[in-house]
Protein backbone atom coordinates (compact mmCIF):
# COMPACT_ATOMS: atom_id res chain seq x y z
CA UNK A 1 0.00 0.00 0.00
CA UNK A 2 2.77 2.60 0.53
CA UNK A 3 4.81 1.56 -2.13
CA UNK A 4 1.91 2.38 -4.34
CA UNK A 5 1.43 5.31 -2.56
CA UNK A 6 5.12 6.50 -3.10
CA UNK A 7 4.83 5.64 -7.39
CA UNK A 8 1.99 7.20 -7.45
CA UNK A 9 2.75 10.54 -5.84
CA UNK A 10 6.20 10.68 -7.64
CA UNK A 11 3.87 10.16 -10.82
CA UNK A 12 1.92 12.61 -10.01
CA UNK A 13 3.99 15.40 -9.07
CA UNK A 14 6.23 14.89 -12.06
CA UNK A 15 2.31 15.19 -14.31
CA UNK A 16 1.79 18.02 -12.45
CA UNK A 17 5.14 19.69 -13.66
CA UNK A 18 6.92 19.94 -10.64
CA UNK A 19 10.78 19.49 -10.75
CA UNK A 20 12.21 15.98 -10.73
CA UNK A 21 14.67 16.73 -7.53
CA UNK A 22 11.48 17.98 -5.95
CA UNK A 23 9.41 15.14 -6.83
CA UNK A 24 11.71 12.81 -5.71
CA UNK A 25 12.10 14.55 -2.39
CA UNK A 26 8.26 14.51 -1.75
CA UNK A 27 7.67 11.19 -2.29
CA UNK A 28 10.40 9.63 -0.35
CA UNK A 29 9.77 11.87 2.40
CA UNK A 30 6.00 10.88 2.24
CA UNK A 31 6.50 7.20 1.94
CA UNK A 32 9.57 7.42 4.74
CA UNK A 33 6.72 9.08 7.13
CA UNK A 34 3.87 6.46 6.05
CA UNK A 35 6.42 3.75 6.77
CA UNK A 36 6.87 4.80 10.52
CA UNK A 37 3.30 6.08 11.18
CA UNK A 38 3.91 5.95 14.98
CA UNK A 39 6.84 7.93 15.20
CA UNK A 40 6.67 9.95 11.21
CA UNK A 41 9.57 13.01 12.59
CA UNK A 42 12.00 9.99 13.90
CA UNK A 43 11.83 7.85 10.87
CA UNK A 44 12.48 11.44 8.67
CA UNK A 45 15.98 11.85 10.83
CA UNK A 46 17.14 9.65 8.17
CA UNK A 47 16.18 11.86 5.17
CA UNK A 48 19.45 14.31 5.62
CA UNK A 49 22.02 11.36 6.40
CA UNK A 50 20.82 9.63 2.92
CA UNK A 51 20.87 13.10 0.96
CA UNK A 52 23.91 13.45 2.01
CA UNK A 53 25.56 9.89 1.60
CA UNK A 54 24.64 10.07 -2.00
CA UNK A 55 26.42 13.45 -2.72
CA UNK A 56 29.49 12.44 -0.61
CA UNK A 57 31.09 10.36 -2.63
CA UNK A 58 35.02 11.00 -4.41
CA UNK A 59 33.87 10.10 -7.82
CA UNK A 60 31.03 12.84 -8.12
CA UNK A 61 33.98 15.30 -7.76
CA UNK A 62 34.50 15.07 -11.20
CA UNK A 63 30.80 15.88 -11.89
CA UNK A 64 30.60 19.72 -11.65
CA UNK A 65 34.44 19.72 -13.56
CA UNK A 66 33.48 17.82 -16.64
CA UNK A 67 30.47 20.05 -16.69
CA UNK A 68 32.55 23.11 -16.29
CA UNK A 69 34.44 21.56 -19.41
CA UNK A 70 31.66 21.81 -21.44
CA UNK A 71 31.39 25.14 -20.80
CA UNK A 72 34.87 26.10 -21.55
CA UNK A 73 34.99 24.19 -24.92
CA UNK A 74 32.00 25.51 -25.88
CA UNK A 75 33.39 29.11 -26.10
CA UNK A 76 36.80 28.12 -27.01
CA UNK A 77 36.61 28.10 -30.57
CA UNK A 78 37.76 24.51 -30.70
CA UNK A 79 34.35 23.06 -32.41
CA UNK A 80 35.11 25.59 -35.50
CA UNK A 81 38.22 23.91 -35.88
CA UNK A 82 37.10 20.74 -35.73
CA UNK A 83 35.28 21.15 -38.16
CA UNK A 84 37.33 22.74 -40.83
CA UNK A 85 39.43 19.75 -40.26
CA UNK A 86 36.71 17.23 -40.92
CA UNK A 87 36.43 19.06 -44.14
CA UNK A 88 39.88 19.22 -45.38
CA UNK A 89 39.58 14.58 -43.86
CA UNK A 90 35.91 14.21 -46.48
CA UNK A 91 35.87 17.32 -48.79
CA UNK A 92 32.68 18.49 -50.02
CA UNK A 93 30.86 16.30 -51.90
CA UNK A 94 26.77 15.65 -50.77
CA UNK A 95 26.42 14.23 -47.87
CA UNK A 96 29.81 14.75 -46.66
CA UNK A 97 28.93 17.96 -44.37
CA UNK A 98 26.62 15.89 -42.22
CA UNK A 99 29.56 13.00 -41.95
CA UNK A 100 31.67 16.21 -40.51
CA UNK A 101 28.61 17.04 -37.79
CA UNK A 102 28.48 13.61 -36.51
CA UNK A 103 32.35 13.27 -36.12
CA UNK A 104 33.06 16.50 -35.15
CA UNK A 105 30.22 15.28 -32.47
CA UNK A 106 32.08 12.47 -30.95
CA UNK A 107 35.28 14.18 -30.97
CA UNK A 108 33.79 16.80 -28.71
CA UNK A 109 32.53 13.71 -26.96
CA UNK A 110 35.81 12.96 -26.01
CA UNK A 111 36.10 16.39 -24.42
CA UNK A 112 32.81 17.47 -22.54
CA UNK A 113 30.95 14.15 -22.08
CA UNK A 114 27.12 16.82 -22.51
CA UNK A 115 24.59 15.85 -25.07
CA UNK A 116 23.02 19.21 -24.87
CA UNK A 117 26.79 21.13 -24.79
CA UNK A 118 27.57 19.39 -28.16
CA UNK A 119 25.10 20.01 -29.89
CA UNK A 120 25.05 24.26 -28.63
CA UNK A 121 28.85 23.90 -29.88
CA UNK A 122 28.37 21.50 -33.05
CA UNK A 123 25.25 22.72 -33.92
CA UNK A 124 25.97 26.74 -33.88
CA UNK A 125 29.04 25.88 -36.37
CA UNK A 126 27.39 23.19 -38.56
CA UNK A 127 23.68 24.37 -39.06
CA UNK A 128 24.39 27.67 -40.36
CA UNK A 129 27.11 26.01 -42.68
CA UNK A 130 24.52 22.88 -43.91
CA UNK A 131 21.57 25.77 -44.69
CA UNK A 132 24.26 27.69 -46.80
CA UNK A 133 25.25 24.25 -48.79
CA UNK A 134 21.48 23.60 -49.01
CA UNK A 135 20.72 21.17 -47.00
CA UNK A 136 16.64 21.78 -45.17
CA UNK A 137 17.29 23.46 -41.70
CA UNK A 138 15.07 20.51 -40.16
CA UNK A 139 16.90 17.67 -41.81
CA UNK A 140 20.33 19.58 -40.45
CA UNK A 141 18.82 20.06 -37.01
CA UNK A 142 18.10 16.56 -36.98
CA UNK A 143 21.92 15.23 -37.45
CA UNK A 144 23.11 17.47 -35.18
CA UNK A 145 20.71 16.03 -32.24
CA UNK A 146 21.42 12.92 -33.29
CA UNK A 147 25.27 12.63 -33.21
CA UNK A 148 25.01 14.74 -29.80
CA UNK A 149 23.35 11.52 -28.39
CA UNK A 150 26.78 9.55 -28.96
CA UNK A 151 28.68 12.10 -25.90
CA UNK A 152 27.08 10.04 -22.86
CA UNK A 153 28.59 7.27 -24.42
CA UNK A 154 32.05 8.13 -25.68
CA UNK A 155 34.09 8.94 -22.31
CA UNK A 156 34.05 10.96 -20.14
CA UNK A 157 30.58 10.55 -19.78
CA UNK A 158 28.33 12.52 -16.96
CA UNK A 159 26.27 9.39 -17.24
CA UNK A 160 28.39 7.08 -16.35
CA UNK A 161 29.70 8.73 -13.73
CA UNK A 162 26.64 8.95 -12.08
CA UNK A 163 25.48 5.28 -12.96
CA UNK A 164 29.30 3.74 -11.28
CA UNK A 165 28.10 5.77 -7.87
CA UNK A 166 25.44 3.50 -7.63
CA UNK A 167 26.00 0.42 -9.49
CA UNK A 168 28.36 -1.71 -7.16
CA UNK A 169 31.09 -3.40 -9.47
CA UNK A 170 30.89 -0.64 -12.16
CA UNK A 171 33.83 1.32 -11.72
CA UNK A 172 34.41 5.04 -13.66
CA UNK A 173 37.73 3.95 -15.92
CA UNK A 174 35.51 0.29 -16.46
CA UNK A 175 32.86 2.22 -18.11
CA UNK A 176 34.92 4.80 -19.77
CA UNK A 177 36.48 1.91 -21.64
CA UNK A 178 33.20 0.08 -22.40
CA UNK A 179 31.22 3.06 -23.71
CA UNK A 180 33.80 3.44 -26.43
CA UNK A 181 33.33 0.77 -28.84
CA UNK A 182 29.63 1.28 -28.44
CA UNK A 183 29.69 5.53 -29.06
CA UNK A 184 31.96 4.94 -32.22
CA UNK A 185 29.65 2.42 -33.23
CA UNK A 186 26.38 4.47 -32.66
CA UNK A 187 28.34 7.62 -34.20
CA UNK A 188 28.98 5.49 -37.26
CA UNK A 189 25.36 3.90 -37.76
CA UNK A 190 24.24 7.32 -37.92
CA UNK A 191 26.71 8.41 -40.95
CA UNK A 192 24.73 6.01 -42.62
CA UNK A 193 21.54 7.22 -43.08
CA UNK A 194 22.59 10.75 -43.38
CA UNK A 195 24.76 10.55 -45.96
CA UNK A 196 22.33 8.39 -47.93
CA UNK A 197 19.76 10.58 -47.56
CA UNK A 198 21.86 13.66 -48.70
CA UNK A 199 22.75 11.67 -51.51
CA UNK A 200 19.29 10.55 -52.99
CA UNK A 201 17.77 14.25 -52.17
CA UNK A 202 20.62 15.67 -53.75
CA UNK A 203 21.47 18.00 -50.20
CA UNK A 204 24.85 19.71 -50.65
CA UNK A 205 25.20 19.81 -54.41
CA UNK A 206 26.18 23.48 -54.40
CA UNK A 207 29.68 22.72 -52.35
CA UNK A 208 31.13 19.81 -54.77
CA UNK A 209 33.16 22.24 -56.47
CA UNK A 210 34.25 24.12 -53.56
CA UNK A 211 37.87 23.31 -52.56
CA UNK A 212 38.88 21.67 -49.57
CA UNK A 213 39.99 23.67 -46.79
CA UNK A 214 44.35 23.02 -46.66
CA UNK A 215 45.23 19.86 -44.69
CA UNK A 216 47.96 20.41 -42.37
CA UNK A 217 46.96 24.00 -42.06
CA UNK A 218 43.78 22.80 -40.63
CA UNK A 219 45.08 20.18 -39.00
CA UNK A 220 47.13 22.54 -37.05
CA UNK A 221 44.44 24.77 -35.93
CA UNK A 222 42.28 21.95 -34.72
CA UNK A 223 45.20 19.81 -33.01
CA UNK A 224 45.02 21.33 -29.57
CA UNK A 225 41.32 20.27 -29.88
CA UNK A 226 42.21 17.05 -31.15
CA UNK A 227 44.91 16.66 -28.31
CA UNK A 228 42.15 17.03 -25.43
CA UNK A 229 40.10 13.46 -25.53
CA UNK A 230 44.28 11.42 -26.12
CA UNK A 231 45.42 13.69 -22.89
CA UNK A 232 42.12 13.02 -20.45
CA UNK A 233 41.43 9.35 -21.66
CA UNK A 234 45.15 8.87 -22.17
CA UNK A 235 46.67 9.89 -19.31
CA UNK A 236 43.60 7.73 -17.01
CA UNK A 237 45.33 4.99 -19.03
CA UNK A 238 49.17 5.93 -17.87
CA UNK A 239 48.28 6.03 -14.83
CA UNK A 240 48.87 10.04 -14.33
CA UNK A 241 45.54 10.72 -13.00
CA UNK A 242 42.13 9.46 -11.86
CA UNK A 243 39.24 10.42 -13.54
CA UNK A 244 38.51 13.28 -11.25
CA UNK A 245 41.61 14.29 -11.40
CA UNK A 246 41.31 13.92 -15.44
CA UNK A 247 38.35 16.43 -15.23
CA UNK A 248 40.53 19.49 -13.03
CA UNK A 249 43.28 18.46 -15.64
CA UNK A 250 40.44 19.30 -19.12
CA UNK A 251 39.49 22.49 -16.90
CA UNK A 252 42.92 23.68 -16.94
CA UNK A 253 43.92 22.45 -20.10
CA UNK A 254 40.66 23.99 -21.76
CA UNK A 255 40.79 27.41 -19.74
CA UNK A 256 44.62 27.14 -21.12
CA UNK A 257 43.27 27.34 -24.98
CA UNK A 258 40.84 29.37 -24.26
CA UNK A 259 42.95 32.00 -22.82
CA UNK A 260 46.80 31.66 -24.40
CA UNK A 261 46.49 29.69 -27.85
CA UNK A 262 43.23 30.82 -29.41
CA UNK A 263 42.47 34.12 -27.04
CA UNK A 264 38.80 33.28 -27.52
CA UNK A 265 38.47 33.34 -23.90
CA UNK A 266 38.96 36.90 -22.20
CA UNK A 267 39.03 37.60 -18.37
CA UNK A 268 35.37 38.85 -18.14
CA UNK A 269 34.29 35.74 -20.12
CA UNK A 270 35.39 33.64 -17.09
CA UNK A 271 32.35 34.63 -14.29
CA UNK A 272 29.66 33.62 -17.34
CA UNK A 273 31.27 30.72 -17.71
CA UNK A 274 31.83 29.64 -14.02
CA UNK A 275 28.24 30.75 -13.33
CA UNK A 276 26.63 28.42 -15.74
CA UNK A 277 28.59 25.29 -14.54
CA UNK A 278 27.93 26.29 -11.73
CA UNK A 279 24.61 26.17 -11.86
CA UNK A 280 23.94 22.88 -14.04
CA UNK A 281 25.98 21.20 -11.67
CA UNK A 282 23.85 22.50 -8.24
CA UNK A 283 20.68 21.27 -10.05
CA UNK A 284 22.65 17.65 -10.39
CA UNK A 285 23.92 17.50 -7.48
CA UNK A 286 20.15 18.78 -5.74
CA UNK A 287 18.79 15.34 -7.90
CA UNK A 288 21.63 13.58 -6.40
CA UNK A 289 20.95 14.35 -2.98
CA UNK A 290 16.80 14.20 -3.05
CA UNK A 291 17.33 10.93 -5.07
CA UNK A 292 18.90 9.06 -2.55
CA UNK A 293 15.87 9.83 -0.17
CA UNK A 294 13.86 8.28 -2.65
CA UNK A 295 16.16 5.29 -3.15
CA UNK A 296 16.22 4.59 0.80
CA UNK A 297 12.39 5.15 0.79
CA UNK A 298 12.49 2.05 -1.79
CA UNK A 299 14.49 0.01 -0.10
CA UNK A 300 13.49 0.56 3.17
CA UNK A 301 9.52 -0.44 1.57
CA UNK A 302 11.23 -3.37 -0.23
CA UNK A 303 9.10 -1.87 -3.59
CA UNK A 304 12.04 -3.72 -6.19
CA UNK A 305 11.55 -7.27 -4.41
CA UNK A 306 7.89 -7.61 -5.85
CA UNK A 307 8.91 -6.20 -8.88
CA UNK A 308 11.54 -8.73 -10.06
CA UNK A 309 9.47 -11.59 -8.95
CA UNK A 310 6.88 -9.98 -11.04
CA UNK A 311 8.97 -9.64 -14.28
CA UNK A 312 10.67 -12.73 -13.58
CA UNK A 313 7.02 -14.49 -13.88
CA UNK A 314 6.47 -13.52 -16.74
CA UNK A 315 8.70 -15.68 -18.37
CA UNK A 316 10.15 -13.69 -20.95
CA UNK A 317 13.85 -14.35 -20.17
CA UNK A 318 16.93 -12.48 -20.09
CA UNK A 319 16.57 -11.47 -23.53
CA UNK A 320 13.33 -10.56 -23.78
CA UNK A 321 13.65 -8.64 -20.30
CA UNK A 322 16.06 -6.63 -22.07
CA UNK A 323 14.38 -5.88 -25.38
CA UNK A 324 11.08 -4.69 -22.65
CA UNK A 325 13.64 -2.30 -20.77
CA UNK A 326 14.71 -0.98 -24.08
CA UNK A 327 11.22 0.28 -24.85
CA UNK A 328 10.31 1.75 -21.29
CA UNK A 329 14.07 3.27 -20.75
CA UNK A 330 13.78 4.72 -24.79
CA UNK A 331 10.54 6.47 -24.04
CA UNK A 332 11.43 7.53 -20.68
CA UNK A 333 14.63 9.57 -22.80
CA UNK A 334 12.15 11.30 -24.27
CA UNK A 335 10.67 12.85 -21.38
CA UNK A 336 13.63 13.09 -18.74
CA UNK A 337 17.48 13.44 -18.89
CA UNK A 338 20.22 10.40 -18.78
CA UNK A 339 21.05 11.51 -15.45
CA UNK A 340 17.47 11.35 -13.45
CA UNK A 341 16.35 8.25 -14.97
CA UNK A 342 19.24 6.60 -13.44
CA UNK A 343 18.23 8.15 -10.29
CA UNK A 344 14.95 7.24 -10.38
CA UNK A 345 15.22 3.92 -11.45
CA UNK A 346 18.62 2.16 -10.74
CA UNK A 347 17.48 1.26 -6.94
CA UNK A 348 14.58 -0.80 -9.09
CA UNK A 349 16.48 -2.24 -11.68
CA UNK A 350 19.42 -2.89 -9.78
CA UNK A 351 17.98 -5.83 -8.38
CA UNK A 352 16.32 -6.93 -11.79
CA UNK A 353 20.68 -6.96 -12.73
CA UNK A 354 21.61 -8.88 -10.09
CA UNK A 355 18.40 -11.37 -10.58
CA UNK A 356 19.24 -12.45 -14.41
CA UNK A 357 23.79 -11.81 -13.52
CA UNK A 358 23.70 -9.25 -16.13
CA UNK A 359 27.36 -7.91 -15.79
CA UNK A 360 27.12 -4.13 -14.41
CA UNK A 361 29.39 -2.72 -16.91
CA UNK A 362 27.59 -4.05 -20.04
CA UNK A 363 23.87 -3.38 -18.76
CA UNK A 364 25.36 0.56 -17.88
CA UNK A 365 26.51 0.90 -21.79
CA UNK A 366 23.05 -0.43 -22.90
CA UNK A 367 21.40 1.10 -20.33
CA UNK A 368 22.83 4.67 -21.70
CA UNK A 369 22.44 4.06 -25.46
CA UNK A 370 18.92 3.53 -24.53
CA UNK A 371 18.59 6.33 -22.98
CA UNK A 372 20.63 8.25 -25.28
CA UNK A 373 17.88 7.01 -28.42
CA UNK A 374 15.65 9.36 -25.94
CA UNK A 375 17.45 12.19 -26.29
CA UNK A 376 16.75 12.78 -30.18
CA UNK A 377 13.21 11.04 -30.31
CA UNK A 378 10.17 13.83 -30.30
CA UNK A 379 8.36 14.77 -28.94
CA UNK A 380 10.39 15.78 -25.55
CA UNK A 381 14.11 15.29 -26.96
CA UNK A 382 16.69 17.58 -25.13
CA UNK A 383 19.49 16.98 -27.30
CA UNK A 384 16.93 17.91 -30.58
CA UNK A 385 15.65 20.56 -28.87
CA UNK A 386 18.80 22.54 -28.43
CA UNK A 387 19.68 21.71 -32.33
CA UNK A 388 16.10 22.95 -33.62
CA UNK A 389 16.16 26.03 -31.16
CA UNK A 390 19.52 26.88 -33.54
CA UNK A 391 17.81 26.20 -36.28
CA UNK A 392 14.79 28.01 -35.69
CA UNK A 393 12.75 24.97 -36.87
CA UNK A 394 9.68 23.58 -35.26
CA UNK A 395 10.57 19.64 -33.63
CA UNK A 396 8.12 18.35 -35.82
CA UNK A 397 9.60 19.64 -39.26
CA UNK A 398 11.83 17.00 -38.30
CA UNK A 399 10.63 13.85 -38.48
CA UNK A 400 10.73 12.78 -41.90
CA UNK A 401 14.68 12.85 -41.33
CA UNK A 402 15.33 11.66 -37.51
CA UNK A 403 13.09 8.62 -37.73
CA UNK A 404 16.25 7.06 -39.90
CA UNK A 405 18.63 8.44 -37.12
CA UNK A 406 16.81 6.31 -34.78
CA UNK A 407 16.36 3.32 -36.63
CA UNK A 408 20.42 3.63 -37.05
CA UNK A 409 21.22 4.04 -33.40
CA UNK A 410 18.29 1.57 -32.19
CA UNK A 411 20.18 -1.27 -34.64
CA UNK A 412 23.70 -0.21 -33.16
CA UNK A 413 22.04 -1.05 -29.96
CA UNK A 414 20.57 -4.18 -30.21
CA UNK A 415 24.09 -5.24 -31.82
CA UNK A 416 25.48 -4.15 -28.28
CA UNK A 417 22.36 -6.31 -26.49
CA UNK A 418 23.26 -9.63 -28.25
CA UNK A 419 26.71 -9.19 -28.46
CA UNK A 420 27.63 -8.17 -25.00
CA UNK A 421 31.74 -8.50 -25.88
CA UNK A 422 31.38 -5.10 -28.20
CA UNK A 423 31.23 -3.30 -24.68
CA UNK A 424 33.48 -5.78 -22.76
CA UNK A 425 36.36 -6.35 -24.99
CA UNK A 426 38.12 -2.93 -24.36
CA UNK A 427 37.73 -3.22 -20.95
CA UNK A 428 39.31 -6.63 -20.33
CA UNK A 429 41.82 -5.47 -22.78
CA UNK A 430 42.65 -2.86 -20.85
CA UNK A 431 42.67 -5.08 -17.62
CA UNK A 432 39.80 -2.53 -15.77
């Protein structure tokens, strides 16, 4: 009765359009009170201790610095470099601009680990530069919020930072590894669609005879970008730093370009910057903290038991489990960020892990591509939304073109589902 109680408030505050931290809060607060009707103030001593266990913890230190990344690369100039790069790698033929939007997208993948952040950066280089070559504003729009969906995969990931905090036997440089193999996979599937469709609509036609932008020149301009994703991921490897020490290493390195190599960073520009990370990372970490009363509240009720044996009846199996939990975590991308539906639902499908020995590692990587198919699927898509606010397109002027984008990453996924080694080989490889 109170675990109903506490999934049906939560439901109904989030209907209601109060914020997800908030709802959270409420709920587990309620359901912590109902639990210990005779004595509701000393059962809610344990509210704080629980907020504050789930914030305290040395791998969320990194959290607010990758963050602060994003912000720093997104002002630095680097994505224009990138991309003039990725042009003078293709050239100009059609379909060849939206090859450079979804690499240039995983490169800064390598750097900021945001969905939304790459596809503000990506997206206010590349949209203005497909409309010029021809290419419909909504079918442009479309690629960019796509290929931003592939930077809570490729490492460092916000994601998975979050997910390791509360997945026992997931560890940060475990999942780093893992998510690689699937993010350049997902980042290619997408390539594939969009330059077929540029080619049978004829996008880009205009910039076949425009020459390609000079090689090493370009490659010189972008290589300080290029250098960030080898020195984070590479020096984790080495053995130089952690992974939160990897994040205060891109801060400096970032503020570093910023400021002294391509001066696109002044002094004043620093408090805007610092504010906004700033911010983002306060409404994580508020999420954090009011998530881990809810997850005690479901323990405490013992609301995940039930629910395994209940999935478990139903006979569908391991793989069929999985192939259900990619529909429910797909449409819950649409509606809420990466982030809070791991909050929300890890403490439930934790258990469902553990009940069919799904290795941690692998079921985080699938667990985020799903979630990442979310983040470009109308009608609630954050990652879209950012691109078609740049675009000045209405979402659904795009959905002749990102239905194909899904059907790409969705396949890339299910290849990561039934073949569990494309996420565990690195790893092991690596010895993680």
């Amino acid at each position: 009765m109170i675990a109903a109680a506490l999934v049906v408030l939560f439901v109904a505050l989030m209907l209601a359009g109060v914020p997800i931290a908030v709802a959270l809060g409420i709920g587990g607060l309620a359901a912590i009170a109902m639990e210990n009707a005779s004595s509701p103030w000393l059962g809610l001593l344990a509210a704080p201790q629980n907020a504050h266990a789930s914030v305290a913890k040395y791998p969320l230190l990194a959290l607010p610095m990758f963050v602060l990344v994003g912000s720093i690369f997104d002002r630095s100039g680097v994505a224009r470099r990138l991309v003039t790069f990725a042009e003078a790698c293709v050239g100009h033929a059609p379909g060849m601009l939206p090859m450079v939007a979804i690499l240039v997208a995983m490169l800064m993948g390598g750097i900021s680990g945001s969905g939304p952040a790459t596809a503000a950066a990506v997206g206010g280089v590349m949209i203005s530069a497909m409309a010029k070559a021809g290419y419909p504003a909504a079918f442009a729009a479309s690629v960019v919020g796509a290929s931003a969906a592939t930077d809570i995969l490729i490492p460092p990931s916000i994601a998975f930072i979050v997910y390791s905090v509360n997945v026992p036997g997931a560890s940060v440089p475990a999942l780093f590894a893992a998510g690689m193999v699937p993010g350049l996979l997902a980042g290619f599937a997408l390539i594939v669609p969009a330059v077929a469709i540029s080619r049978r609509r004829r996008f880009g036609e205009s910039e076949r005879n425009r020459p390609r932008p000079p090689f090493w020149r370009s490659l010189g301009a972008a290589s300080w970008g290029l250098a960030a994703p080898v020195l984070i991921l590479g020096g984790m490897r080495v053995g130089w730093f952690t992974p939160t020490e990897a994040a205060v290493v891109a801060v400096a390195y970032g503020l570093f370009i910023g400021i002294a190599v391509h001066r696109t960073i002044g002094w004043r520009d620093l408090y805007p910057i610092f504010r906004e990370a700033t911010e983002i990372s306060a409404v994580i970490m508020t999420v954090l903290a009011l998530a881990g009363v809810f997850a005690y509240a479901v323990n405490t009720l013992g609301v995940a038991d039930p629910l395994v044996a209940w999935v478990r009846g139903l006979g569908l199996g391991s793989i069929g489990t999985l192939i259900g939990l990619f529909v429910v975590m797909t449409v819950l991308g649409m509606v809420l960020d990466g982030v809070s539906i791991f909050l929300v639902f890890l403490p439930l499908l934790y258990p469902l892990m553990v009940a069919f020995a799904w290795d941690p590692v692998w079921f985080g990587v699938l667990l985020t591509m799903k979630i990442a198919i979310g983040q470009f699927t109308p009608p609630m898509a954050v990652n879209l939304m950012v691109a078609c606010r740049l675009a000045r397109v209405r979402m659904e002027e795009t959905l002749p073109w990102v239905g194909w984008l899904i059907v790409s990453f969705v396949a890339a996924t299910l290849a990561v589902l039934l073949l569990p080694e494309l996420a565990l080989w690195l790893p092991r490889r690596l010895g993680y």
